[in-house]
N, C-alpha and C. Protein backbone atom coordinates (compact mmCIF):
# COMPACT_ATOMS: atom_id res chain seq x y z
N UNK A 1 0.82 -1.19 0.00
CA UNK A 1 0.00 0.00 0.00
C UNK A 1 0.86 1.26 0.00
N UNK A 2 1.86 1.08 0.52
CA UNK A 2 3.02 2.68 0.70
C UNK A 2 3.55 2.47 -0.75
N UNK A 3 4.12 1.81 -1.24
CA UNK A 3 4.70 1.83 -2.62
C UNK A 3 3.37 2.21 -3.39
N UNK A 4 1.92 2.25 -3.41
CA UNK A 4 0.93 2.74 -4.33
C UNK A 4 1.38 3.95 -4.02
N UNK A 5 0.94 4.53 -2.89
CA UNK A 5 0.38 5.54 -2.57
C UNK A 5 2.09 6.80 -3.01
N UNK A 6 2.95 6.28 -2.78
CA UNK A 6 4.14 6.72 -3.15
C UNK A 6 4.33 7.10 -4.80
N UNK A 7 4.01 5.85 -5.81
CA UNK A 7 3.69 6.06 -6.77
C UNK A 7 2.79 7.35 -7.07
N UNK A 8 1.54 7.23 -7.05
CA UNK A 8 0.35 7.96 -7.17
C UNK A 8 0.83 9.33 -6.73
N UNK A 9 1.12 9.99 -5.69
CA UNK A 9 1.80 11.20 -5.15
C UNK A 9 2.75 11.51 -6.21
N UNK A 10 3.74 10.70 -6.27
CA UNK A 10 4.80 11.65 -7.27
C UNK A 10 4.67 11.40 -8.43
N UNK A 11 4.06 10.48 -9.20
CA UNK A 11 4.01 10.18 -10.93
C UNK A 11 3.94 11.41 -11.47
N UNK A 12 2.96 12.11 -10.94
CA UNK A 12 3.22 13.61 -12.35
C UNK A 12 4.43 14.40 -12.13
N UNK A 13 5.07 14.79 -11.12
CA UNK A 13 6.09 15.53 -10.99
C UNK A 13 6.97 14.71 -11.68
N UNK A 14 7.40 13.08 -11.52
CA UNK A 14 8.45 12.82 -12.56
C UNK A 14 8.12 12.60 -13.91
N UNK A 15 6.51 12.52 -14.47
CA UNK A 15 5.95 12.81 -15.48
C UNK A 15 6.67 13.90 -16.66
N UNK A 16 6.66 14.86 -15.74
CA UNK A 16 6.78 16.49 -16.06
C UNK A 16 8.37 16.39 -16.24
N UNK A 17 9.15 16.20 -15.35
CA UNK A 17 10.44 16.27 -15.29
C UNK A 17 10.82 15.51 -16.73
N UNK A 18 10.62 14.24 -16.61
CA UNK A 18 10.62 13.42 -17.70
C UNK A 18 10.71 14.24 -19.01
N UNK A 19 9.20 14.40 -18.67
CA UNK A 19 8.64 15.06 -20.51
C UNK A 19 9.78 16.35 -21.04
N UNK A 20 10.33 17.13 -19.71
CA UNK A 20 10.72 18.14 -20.26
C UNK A 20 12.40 18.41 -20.50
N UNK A 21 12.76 17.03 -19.99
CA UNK A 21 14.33 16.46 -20.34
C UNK A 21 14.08 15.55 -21.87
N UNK A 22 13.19 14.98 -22.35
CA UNK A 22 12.71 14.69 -23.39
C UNK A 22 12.87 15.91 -24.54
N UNK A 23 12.06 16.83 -23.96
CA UNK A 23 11.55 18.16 -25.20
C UNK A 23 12.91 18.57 -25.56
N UNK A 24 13.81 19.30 -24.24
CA UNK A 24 15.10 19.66 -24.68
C UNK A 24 16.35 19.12 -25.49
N UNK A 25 15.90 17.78 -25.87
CA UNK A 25 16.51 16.75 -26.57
C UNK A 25 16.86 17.93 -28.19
N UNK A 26 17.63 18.53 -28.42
CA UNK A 26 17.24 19.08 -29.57
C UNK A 26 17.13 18.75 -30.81
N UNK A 27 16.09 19.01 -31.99
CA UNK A 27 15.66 18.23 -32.62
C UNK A 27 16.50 17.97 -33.71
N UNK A 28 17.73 19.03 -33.77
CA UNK A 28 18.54 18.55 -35.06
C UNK A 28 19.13 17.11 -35.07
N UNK A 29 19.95 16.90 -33.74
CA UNK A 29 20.23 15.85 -33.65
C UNK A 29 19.53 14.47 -33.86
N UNK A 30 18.38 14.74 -33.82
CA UNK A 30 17.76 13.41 -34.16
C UNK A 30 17.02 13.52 -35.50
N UNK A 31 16.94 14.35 -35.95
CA UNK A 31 17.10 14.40 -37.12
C UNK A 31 18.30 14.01 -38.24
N UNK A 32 19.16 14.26 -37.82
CA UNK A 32 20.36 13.79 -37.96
C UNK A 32 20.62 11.88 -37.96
N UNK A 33 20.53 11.77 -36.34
CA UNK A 33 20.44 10.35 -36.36
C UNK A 33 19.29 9.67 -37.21
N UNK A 34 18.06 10.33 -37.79
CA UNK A 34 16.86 9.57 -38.27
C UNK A 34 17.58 9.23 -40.17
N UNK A 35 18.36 10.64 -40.46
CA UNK A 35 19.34 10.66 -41.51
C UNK A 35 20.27 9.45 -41.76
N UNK A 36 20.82 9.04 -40.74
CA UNK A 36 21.50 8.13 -40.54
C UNK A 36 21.34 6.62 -40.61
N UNK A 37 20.31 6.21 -40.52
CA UNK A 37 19.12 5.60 -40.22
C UNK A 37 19.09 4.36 -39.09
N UNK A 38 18.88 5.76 -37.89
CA UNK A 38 18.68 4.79 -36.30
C UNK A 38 16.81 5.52 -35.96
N UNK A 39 16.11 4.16 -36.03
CA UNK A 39 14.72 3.96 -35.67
C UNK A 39 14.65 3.52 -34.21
N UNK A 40 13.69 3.79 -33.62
CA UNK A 40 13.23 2.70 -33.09
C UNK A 40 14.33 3.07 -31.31
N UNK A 41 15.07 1.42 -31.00
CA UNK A 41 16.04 1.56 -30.15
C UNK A 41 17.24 2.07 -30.39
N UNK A 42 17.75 1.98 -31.81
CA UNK A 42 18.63 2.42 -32.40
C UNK A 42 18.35 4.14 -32.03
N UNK A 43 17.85 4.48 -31.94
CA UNK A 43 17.53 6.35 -31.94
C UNK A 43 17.49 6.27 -30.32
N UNK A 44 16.52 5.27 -29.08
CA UNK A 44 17.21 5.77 -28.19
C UNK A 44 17.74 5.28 -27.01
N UNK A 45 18.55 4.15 -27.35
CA UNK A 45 19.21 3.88 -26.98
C UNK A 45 21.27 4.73 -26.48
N UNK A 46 21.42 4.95 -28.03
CA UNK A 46 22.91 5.57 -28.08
C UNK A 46 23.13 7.20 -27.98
N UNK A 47 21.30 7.63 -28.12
CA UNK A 47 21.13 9.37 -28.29
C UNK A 47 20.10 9.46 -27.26
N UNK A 48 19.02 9.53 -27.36
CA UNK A 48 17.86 9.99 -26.14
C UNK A 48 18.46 9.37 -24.76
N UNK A 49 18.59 8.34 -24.22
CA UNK A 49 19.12 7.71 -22.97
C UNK A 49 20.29 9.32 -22.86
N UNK A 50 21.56 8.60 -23.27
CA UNK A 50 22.36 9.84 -22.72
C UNK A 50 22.54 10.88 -22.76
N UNK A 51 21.44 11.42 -23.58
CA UNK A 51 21.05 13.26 -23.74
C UNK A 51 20.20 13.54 -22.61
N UNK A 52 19.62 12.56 -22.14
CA UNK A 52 18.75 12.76 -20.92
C UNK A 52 19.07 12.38 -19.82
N UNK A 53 20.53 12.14 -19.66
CA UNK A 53 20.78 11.27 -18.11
C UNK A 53 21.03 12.17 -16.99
N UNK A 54 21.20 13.79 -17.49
CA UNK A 54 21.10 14.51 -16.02
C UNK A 54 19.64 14.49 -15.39
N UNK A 55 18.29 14.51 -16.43
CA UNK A 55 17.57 14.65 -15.92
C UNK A 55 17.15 13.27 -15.10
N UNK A 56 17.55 12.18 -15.64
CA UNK A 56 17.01 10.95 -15.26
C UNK A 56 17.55 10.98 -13.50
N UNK A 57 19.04 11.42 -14.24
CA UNK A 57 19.93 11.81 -12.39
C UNK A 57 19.00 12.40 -11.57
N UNK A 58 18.62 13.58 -11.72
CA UNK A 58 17.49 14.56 -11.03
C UNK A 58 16.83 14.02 -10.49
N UNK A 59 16.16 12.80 -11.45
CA UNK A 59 14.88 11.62 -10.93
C UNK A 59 15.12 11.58 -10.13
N UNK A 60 16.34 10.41 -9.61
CA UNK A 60 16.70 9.64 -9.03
C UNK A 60 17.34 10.09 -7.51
N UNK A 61 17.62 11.52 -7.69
CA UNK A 61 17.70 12.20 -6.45
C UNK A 61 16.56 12.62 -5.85
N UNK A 62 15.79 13.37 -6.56
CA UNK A 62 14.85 13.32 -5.99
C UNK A 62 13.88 12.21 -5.39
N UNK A 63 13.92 11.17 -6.30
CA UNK A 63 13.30 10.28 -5.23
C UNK A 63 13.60 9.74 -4.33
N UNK A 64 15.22 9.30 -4.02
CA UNK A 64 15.98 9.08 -3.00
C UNK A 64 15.50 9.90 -1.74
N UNK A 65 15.62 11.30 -2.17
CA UNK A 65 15.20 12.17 -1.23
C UNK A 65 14.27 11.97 -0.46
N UNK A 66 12.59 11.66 -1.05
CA UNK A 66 11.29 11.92 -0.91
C UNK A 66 11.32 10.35 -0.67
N UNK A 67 11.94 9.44 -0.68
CA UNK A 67 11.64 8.20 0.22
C UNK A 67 12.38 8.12 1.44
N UNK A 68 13.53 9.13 1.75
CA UNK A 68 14.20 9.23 3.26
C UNK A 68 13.07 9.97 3.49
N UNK A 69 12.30 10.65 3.68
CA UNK A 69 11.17 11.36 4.36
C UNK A 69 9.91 10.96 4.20
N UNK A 70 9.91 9.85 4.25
CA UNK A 70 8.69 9.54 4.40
C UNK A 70 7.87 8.91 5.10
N UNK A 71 8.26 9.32 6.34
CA UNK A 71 7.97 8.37 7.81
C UNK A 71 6.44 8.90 7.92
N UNK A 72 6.30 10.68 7.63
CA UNK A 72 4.86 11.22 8.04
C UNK A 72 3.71 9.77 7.27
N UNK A 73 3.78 9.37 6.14
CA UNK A 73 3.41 8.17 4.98
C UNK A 73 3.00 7.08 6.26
N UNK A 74 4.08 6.56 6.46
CA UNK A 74 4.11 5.51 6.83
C UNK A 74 3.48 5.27 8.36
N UNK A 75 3.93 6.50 9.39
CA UNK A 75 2.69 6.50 10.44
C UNK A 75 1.34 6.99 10.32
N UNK A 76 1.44 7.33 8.89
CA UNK A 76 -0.23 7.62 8.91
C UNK A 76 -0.94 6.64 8.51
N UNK A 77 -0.36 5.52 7.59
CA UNK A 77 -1.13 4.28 7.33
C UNK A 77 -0.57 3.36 8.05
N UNK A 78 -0.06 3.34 8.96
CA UNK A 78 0.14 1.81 9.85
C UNK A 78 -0.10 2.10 11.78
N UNK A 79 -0.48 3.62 11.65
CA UNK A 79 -0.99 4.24 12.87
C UNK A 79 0.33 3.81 14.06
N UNK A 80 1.51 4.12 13.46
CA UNK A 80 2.46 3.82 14.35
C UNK A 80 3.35 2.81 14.31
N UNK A 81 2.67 1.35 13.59
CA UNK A 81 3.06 0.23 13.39
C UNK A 81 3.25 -0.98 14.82
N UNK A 82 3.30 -2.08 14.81
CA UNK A 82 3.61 -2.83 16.23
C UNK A 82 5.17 -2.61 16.07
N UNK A 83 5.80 -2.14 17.58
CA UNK A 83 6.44 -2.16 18.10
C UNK A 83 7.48 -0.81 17.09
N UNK A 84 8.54 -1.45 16.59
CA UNK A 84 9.51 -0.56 15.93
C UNK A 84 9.48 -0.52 14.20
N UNK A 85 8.19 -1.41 14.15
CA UNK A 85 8.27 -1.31 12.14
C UNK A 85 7.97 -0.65 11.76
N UNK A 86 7.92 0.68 12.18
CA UNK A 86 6.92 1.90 11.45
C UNK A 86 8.56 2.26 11.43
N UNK A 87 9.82 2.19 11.71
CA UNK A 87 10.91 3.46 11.10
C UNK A 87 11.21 2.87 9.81
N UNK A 88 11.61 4.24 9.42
CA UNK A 88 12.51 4.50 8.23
C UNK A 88 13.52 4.39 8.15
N UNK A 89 14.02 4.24 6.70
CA UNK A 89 15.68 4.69 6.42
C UNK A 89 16.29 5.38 6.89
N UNK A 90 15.83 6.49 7.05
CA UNK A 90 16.25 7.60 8.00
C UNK A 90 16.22 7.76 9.31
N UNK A 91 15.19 7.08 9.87
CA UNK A 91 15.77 6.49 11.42
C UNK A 91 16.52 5.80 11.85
N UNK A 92 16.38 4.80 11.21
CA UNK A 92 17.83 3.33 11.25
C UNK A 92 18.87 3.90 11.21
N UNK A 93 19.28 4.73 9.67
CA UNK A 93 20.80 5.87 9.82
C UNK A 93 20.98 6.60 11.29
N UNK A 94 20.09 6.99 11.87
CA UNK A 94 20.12 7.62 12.46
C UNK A 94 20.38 7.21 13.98
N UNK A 95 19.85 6.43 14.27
CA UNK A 95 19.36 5.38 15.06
C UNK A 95 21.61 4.99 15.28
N UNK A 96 21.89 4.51 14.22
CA UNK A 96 23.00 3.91 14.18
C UNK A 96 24.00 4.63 14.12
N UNK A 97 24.18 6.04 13.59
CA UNK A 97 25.27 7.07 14.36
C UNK A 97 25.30 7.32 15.51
């Protein structure tokens, strides 16, 4: 249920992020590669993937981020949890310094 609800909350923000590391892809270049003639995976595999990997990076921080904080999530659907299973990643780190 936390991995839905995690999903559902952020899908459009990495939606958006996505789409707009996509757009900036500029179009000569793949025009270029379509010249060339890479279709399909061939187009983005060797060009779209690594024209877009800061943003994918971005993703991936950000979600890193927004799953260390997400304890408010997790005591609100397990009302605390039995005993100590309601912590987080970020308690355990924490917990253990």
């Amino acid at each position: 249920m936390l991995i839905i609800m995690d999903i559902w909350r952020s899908m459009g923000f990495y939606a958006v992020l996505l789409f707009a590391g996509l757009v900036d892809i500029p179009e000569e270049v793949l025009e270029s590669a379509r010249l060339d003639g890479a279709f399909g995976l061939r187009l983005v595999r060797p060009i779209v993937l690594p024209m877009s990997f800061p943003v994918l990076m971005s993703s991936l921080i950000f979600s890193i981020n927004g799953t260390l904080k997400a304890f408010d999530s997790i005591v609100a659907l397990t009302n605390g949890g039995p005993g100590e299973h309601h912590l987080d990643t970020g308690d355990l780190a924490r917990a253990a310094a």
